[in-house]
C-alpha atoms as a PDB file:
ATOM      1  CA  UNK A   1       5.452   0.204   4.936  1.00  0.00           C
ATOM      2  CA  UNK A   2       9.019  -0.899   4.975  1.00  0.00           C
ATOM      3  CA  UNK A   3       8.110  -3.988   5.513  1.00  0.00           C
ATOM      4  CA  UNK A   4      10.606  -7.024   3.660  1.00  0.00           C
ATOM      5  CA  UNK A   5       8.128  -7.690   0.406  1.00  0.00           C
ATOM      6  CA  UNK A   6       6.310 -10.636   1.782  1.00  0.00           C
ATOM      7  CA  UNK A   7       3.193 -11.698   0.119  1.00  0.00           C
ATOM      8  CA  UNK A   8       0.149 -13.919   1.199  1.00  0.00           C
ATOM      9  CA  UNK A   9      -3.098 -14.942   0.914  1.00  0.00           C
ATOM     10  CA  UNK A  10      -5.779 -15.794   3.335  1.00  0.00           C
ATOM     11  CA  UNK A  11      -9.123 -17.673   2.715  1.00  0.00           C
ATOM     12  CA  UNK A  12     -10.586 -20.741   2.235  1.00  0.00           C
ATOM     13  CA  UNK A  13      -8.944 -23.048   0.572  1.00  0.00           C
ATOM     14  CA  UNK A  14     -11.397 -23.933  -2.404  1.00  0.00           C
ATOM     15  CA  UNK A  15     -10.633 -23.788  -6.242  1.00  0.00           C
ATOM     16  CA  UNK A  16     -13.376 -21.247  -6.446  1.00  0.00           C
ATOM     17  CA  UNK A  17     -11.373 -18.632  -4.892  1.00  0.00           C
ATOM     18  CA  UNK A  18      -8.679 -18.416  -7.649  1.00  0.00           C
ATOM     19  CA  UNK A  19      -5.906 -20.605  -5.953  1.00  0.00           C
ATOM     20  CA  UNK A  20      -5.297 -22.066  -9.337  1.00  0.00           C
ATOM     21  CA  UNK A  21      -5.057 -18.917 -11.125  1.00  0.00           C
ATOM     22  CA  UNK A  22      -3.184 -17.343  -8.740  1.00  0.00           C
ATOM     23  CA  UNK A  23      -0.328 -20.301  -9.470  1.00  0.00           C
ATOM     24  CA  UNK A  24      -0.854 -19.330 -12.865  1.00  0.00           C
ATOM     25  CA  UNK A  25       0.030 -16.066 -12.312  1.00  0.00           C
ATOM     26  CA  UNK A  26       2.745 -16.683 -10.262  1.00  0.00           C
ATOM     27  CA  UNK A  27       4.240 -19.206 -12.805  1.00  0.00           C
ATOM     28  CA  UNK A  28       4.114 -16.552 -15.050  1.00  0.00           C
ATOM     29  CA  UNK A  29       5.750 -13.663 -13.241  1.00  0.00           C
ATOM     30  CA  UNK A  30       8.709 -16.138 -12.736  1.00  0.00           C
ATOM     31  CA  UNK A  31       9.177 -17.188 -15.930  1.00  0.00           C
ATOM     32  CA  UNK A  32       8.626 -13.637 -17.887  1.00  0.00           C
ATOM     33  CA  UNK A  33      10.464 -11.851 -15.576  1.00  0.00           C
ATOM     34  CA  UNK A  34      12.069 -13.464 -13.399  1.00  0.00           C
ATOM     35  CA  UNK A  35      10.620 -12.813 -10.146  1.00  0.00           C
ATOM     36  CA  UNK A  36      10.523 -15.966  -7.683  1.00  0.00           C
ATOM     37  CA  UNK A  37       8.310 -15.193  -4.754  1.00  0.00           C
ATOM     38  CA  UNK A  38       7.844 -16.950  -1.311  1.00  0.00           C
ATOM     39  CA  UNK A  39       3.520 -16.859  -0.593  1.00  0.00           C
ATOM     40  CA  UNK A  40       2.763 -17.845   2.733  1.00  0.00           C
ATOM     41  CA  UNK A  41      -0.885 -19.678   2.004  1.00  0.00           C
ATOM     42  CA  UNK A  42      -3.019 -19.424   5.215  1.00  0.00           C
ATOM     43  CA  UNK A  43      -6.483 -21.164   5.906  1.00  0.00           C
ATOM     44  CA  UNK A  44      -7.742 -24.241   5.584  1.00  0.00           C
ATOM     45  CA  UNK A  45     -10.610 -26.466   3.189  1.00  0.00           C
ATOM     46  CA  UNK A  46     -11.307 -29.250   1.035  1.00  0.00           C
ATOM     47  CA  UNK A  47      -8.542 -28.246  -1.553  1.00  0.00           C
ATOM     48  CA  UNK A  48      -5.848 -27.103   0.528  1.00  0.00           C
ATOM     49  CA  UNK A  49      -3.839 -30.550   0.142  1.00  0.00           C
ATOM     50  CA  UNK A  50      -4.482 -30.887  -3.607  1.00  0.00           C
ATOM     51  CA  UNK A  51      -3.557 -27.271  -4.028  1.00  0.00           C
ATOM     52  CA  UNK A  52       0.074 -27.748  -1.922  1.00  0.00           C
ATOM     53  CA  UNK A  53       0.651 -30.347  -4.234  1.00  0.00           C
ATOM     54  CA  UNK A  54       0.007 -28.377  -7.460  1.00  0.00           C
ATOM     55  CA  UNK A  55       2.166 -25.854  -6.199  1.00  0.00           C
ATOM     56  CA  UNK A  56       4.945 -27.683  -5.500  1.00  0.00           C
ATOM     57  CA  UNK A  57       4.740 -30.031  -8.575  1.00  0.00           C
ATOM     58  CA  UNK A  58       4.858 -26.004 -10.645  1.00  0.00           C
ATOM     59  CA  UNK A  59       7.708 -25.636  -8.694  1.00  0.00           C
ATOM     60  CA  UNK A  60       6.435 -22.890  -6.477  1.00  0.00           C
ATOM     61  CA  UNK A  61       7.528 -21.378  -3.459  1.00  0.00           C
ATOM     62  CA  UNK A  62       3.912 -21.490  -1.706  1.00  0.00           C
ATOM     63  CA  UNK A  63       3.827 -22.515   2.145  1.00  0.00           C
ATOM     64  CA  UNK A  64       0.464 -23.678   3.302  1.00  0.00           C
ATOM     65  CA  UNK A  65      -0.293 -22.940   6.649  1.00  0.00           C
ATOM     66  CA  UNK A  66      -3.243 -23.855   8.383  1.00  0.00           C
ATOM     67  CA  UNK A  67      -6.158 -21.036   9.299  1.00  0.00           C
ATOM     68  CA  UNK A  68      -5.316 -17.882  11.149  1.00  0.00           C
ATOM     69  CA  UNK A  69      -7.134 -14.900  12.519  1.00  0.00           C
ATOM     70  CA  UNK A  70      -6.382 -11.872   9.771  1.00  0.00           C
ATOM     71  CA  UNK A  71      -5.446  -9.872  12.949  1.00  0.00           C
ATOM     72  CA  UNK A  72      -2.591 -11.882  13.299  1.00  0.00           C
ATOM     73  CA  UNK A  73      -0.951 -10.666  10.180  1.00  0.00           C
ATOM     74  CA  UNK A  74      -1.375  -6.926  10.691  1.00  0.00           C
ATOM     75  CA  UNK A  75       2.377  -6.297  11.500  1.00  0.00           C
ATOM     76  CA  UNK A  76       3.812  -9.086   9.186  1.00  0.00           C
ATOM     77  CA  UNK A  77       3.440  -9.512   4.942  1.00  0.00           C
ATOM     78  CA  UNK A  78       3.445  -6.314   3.021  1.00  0.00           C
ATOM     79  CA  UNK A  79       1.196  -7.714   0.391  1.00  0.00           C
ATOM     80  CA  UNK A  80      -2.308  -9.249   0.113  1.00  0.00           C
ATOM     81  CA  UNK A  81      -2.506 -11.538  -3.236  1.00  0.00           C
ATOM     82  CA  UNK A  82      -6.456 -12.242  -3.475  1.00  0.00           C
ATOM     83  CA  UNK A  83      -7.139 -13.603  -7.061  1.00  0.00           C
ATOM     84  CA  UNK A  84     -10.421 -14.233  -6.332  1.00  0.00           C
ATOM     85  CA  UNK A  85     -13.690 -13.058  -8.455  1.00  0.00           C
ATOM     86  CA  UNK A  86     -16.302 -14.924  -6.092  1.00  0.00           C
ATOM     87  CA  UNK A  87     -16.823 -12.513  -3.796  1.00  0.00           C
ATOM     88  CA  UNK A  88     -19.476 -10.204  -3.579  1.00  0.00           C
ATOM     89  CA  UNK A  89     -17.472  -7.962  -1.261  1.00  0.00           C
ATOM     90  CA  UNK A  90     -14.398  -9.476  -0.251  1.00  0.00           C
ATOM     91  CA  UNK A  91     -13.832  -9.127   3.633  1.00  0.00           C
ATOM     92  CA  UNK A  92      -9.719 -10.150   4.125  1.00  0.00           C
ATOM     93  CA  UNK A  93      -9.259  -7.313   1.009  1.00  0.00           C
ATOM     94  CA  UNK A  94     -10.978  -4.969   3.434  1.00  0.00           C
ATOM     95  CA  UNK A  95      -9.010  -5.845   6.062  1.00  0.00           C
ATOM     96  CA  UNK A  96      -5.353  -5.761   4.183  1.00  0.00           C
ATOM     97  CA  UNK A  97      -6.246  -2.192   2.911  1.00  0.00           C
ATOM     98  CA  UNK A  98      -6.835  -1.399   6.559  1.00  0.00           C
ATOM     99  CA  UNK A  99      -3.749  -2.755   7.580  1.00  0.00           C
ATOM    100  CA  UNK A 100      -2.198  -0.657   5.148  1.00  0.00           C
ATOM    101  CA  UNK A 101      -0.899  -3.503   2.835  1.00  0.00           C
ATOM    102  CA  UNK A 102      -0.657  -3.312  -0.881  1.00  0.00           C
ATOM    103  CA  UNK A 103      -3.472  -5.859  -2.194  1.00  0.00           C
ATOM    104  CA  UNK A 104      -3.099  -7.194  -5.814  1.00  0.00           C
ATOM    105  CA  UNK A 105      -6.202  -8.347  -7.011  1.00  0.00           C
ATOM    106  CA  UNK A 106      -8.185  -8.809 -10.635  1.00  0.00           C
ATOM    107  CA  UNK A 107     -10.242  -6.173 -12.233  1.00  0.00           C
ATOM    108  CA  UNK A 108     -13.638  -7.763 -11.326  1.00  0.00           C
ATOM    109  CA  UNK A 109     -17.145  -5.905 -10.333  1.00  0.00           C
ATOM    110  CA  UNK A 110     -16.538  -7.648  -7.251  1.00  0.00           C
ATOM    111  CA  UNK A 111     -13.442  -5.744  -6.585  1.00  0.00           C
ATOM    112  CA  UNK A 112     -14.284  -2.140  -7.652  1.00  0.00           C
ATOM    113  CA  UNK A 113     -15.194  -1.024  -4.039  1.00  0.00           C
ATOM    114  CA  UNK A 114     -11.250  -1.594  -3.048  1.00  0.00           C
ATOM    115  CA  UNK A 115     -10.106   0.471  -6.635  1.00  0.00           C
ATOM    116  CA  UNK A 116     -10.394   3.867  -4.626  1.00  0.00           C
ATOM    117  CA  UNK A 117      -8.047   2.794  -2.668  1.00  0.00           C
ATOM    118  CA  UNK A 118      -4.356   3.501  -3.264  1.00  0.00           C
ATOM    119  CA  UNK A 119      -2.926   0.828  -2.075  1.00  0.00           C
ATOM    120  CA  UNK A 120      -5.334  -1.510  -4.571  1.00  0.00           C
ATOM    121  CA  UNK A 121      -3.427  -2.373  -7.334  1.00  0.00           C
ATOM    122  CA  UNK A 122      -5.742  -4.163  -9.474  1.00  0.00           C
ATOM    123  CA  UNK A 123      -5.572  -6.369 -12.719  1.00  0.00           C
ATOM    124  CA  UNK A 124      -6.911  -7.161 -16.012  1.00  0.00           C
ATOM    125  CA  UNK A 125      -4.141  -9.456 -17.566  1.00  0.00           C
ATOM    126  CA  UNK A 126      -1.335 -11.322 -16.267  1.00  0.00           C
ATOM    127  CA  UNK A 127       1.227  -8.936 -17.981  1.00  0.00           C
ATOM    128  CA  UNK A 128      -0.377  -6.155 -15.271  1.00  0.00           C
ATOM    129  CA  UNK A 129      -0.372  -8.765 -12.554  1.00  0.00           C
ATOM    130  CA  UNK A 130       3.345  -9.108 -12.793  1.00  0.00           C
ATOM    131  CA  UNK A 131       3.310  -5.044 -13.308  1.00  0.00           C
ATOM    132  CA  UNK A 132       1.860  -4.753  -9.745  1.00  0.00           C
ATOM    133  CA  UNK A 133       3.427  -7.511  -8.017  1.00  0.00           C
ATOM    134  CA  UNK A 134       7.019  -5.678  -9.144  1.00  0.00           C
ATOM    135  CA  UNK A 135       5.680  -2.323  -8.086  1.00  0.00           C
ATOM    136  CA  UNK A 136       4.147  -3.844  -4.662  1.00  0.00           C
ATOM    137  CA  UNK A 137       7.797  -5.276  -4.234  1.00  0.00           C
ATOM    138  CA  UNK A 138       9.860  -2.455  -4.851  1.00  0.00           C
ATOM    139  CA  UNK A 139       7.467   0.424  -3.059  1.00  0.00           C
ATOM    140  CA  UNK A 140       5.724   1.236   0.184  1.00  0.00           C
ATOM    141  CA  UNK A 141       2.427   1.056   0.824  1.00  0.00           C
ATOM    142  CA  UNK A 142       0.636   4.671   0.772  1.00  0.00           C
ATOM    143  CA  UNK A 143      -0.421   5.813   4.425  1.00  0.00           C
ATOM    144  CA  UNK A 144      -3.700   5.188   5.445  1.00  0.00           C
ATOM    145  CA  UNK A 145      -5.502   8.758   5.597  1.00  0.00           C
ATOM    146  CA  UNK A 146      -8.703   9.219   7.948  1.00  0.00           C
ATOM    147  CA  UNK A 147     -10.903   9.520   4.534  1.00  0.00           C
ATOM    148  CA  UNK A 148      -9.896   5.946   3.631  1.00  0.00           C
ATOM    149  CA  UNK A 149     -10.201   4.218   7.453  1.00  0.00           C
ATOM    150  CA  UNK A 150     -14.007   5.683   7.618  1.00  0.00           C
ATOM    151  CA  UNK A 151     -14.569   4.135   4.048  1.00  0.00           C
ATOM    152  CA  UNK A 152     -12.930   0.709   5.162  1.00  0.00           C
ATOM    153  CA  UNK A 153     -15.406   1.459   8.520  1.00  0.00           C
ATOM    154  CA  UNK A 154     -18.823  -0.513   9.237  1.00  0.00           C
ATOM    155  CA  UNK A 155     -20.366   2.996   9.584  1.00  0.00           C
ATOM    156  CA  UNK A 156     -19.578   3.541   6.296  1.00  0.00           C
ATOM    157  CA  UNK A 157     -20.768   0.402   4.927  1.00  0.00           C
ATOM    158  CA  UNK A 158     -23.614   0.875   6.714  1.00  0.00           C
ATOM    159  CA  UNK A 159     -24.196   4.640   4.863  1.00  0.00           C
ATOM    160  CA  UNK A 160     -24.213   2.766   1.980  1.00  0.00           C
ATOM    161  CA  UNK A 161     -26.503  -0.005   2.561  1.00  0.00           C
ATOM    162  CA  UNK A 162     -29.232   2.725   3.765  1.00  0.00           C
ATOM    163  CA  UNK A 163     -28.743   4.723   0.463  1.00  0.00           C
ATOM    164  CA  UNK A 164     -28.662   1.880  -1.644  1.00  0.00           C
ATOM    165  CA  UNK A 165     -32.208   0.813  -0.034  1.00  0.00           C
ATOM    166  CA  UNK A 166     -33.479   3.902  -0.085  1.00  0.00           C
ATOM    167  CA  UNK A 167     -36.520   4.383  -2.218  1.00  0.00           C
ATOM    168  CA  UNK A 168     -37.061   8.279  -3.766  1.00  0.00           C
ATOM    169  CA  UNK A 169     -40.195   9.992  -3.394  1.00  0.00           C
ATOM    170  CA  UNK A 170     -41.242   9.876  -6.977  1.00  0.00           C
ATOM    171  CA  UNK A 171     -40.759   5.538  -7.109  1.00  0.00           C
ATOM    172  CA  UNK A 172     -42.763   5.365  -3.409  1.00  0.00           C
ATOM    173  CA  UNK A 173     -45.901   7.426  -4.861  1.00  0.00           C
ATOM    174  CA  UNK A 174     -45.528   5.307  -7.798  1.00  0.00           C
ATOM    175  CA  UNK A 175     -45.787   2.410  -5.635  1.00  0.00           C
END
């Protein structure tokens, strides 16, 4: 939680997961308020080179690093930047919310699992996407509490696989 404001993201590097809107927003949230961040880009894929080289032609303090276990990161980076809205359930959000890291990410269906969670800060427009990156840089990350960790947990996910594929009474004598 008092972890030095450092931000990253962790995936595959493809287009599809919002690397160029994430430069976007980034662009943005230097130029309307002034906020020049360092993003430490880890994993690898067909458009990591193409995507260093975007960043650095915005001008963009983006380091690409090559792929890493999540794990690593657990003590290091105080926020998760995930921009992306092609997940159905995004695994590294999971795991940054679990590590007790602020994760910024857009208001998407995909995303409304993590919006329980108060270390989720999510958005709908790039105004509120440089809201939450100055709030993630100038706060601490709530504590974890138990009720969170077991809804982060497989067993959980698991609770809620069986109750989604549960069929009532009234639909099986239907059937």
């Amino acid at each position: 939680a008092e972890a030095e404001p450092t931000m990253y993201f962790i995936g595959k590097m493809l287009w599809s997961k919002g690397l160029g809107s994430l430069m976007e927003l980034l662009k943005y949230a230097e130029e309307s308020a002034g906020l020049k961040v360092k993003v430490d880009m880890y994993g690898g894929g067909p458009d990591k080179n193409v995507a260093d080289a975007k960043s650095s032609k915005l001008g963009l303090d983006m380091t690409f690093h090559g792929p890493l276990d999540h794990a690593e990161l657990a003590f290091t980076h105080k926020i998760f930047l995930n921009p992306s809205t092609s997940e159905v359930l995004c695994t590294t959000s999971a795991e940054a919310l679990a590590m007790g890291k602020f994760v910024i990410l857009p208001s998407h269906p995909s995303n409304d699992f993590f919006a329980q969670f108060p270390n989720c800060l999510s958005y709908a427009t790039k105004e509120e996407f440089v809201g939450n990156l100055y709030y993630a840089m100038t706060h601490s990350p709530e504590p974890l509490t138990e009720e969170y960790a077991y809804e982060l947990s497989w067993d959980a996910a698991t609770e809620r696989l069986e109750a989604a594929a549960c069929i009532p009474v009234e639909e099986s004598e239907r059937m």
